[in-house]
N, C-alpha and C. Protein backbone atom coordinates (compact mmCIF):
# COMPACT_ATOMS: atom_id res chain seq x y z
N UNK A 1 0.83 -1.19 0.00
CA UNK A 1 0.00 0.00 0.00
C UNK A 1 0.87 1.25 0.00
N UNK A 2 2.26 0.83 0.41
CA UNK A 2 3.06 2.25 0.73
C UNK A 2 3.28 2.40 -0.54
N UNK A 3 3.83 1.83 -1.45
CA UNK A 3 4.44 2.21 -2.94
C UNK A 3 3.60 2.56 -3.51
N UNK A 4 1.68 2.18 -3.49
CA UNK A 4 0.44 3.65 -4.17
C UNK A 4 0.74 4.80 -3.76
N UNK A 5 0.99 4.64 -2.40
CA UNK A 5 0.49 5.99 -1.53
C UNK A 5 1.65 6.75 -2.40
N UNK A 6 2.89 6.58 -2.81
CA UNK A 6 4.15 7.46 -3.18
C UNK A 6 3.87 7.51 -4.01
N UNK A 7 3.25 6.83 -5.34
CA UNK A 7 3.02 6.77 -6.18
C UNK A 7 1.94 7.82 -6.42
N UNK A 8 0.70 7.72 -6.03
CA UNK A 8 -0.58 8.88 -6.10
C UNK A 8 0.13 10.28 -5.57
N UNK A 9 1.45 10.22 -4.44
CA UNK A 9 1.70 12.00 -3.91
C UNK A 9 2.66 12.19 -5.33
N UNK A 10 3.59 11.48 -5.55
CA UNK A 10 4.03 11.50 -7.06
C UNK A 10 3.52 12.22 -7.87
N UNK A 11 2.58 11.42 -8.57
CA UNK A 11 1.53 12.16 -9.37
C UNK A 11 0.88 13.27 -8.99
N UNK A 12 0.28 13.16 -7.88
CA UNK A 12 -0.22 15.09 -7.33
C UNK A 12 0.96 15.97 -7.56
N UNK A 13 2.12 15.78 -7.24
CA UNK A 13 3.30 16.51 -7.61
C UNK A 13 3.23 17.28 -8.56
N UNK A 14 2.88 16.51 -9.86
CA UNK A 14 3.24 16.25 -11.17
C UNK A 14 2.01 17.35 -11.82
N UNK A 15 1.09 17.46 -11.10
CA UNK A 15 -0.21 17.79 -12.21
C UNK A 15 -1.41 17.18 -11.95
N UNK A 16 -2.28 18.10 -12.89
CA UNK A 16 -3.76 17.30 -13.37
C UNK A 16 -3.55 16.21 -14.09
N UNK A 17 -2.69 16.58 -15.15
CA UNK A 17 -2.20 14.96 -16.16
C UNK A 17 -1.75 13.85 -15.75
N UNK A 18 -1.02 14.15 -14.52
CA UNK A 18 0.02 12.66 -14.35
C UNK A 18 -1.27 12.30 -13.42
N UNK A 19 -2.46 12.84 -12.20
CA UNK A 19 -2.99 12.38 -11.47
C UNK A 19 -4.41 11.70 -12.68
N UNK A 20 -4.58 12.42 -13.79
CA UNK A 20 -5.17 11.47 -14.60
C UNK A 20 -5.32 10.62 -15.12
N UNK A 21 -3.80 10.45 -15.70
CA UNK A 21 -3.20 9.51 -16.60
C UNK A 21 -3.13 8.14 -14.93
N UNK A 22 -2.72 8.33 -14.16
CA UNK A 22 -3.12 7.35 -13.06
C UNK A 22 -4.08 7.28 -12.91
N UNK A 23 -5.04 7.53 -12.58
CA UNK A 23 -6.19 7.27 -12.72
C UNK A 23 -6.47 6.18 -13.55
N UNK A 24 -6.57 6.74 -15.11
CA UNK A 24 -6.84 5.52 -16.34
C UNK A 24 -6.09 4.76 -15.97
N UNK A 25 -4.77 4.37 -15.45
CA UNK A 25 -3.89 2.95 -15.33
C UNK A 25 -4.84 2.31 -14.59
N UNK A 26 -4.75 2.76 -13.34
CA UNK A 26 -5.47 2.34 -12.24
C UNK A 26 -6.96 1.56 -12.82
N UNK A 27 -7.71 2.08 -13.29
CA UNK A 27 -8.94 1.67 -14.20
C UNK A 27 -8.57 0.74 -14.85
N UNK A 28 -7.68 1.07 -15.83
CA UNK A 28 -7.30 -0.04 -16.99
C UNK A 28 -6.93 -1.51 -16.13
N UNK A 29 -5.78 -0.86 -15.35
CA UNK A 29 -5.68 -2.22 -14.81
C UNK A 29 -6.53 -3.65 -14.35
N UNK A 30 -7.57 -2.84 -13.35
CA UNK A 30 -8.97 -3.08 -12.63
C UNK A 30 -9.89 -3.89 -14.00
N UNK A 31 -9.75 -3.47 -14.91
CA UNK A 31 -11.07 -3.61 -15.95
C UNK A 31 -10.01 -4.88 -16.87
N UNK A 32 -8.66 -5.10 -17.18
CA UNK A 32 -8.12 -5.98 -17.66
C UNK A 32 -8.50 -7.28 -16.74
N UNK A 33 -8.38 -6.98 -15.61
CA UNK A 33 -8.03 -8.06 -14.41
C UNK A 33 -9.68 -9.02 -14.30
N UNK A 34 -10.47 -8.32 -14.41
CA UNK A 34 -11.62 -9.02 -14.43
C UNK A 34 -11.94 -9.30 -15.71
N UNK A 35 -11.72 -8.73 -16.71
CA UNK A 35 -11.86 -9.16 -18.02
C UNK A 35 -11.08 -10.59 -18.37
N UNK A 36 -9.97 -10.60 -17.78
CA UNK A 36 -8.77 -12.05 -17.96
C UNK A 36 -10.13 -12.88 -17.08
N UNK A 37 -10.29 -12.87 -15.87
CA UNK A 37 -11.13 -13.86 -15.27
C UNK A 37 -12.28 -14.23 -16.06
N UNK A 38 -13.08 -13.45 -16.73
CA UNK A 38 -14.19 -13.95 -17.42
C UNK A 38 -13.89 -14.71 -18.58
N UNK A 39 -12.41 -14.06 -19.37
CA UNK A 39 -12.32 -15.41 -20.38
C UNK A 39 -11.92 -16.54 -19.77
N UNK A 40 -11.08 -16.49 -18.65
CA UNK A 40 -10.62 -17.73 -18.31
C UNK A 40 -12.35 -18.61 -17.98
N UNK A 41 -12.69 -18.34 -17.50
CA UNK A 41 -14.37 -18.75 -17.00
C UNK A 41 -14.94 -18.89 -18.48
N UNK A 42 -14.62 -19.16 -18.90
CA UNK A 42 -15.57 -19.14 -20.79
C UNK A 42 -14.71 -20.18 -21.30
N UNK A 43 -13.60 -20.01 -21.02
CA UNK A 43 -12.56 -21.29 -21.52
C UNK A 43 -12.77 -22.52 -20.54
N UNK A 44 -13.17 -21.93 -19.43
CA UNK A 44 -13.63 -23.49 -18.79
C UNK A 44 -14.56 -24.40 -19.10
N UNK A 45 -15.48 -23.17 -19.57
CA UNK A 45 -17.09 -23.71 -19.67
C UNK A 45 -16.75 -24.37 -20.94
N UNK A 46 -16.17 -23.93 -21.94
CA UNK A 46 -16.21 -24.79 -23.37
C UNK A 46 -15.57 -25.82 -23.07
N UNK A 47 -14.26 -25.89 -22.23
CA UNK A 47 -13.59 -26.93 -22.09
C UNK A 47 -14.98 -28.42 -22.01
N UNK A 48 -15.44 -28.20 -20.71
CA UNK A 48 -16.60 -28.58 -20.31
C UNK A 48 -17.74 -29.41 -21.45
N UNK A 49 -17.77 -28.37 -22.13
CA UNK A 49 -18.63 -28.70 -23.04
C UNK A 49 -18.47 -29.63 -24.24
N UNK A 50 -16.35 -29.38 -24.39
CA UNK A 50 -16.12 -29.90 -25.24
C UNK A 50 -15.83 -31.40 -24.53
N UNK A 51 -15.96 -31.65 -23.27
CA UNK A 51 -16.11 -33.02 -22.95
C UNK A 51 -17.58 -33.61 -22.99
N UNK A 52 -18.65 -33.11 -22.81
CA UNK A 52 -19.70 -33.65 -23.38
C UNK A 52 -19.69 -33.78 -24.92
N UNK A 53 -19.31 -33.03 -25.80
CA UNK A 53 -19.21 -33.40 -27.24
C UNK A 53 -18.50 -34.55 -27.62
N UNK A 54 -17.23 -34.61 -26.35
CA UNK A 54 -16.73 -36.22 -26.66
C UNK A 54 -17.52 -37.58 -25.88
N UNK A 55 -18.21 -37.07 -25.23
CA UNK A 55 -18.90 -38.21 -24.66
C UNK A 55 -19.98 -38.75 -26.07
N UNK A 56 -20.75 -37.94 -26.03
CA UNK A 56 -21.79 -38.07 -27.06
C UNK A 56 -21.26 -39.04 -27.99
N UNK A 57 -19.92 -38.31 -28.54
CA UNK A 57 -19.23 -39.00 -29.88
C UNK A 57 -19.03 -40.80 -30.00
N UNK A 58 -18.35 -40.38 -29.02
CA UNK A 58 -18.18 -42.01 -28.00
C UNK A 58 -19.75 -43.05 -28.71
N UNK A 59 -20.23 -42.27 -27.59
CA UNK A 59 -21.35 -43.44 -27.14
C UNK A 59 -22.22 -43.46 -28.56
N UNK A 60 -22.34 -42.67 -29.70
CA UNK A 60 -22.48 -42.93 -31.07
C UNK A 60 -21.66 -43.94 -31.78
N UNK A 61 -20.48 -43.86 -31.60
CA UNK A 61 -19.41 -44.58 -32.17
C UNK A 61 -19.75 -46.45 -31.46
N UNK A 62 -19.83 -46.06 -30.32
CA UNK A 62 -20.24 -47.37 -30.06
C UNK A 62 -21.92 -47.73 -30.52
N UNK A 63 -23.04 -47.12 -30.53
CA UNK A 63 -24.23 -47.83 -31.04
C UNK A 63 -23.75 -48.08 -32.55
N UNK A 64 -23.25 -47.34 -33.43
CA UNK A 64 -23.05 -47.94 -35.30
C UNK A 64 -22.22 -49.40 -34.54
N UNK A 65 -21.42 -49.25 -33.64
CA UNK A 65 -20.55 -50.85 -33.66
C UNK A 65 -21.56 -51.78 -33.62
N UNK A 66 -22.48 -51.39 -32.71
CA UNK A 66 -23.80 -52.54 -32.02
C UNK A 66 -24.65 -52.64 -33.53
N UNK A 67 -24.67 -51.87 -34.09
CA UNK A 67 -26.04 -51.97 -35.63
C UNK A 67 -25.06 -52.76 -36.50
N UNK A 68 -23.96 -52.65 -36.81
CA UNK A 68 -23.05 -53.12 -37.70
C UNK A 68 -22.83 -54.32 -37.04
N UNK A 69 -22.61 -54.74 -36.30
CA UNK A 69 -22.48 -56.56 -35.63
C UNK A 69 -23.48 -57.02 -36.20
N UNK A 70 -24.40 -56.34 -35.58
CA UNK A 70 -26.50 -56.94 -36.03
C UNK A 70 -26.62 -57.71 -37.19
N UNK A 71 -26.17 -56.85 -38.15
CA UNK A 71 -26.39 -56.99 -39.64
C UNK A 71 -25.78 -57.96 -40.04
């Protein structure tokens, strides 16, 4: 917390600009960080999904074996 705090009197130092331009980092940062979590959470879910697509596949692959013996 000490290296913001020097960081934000820094920037007051500096101006309206530099306490702005921190600002947007600060934001940007915040808005990347949850943005990474939601794809990671979307890459799970397909993961997910793409194991039911292999299940399905499967258990197709095995009924043509069962019709094709039949015959």
């Amino acid at each position: 917390m000490i290296m913001w705090e020097q960081i934000v009197n820094l920037a007051i130092s500096n101006g309206l600009f530099a306490v702005l331009f921190l600002g947007l980092l600060i934001y940007q940062l915040r808005d990347s960080k949850t943005r990474e979590n939601r794809y990671q959470d979307t890459i799970a879910q397909l993961g997910n999904a793409l194991e039911i697509v292999k299940s399905v596949k499967e258990d197709v692959q095995e009924i043509k074996e069962n019709l094709t013996v039949k015959k």
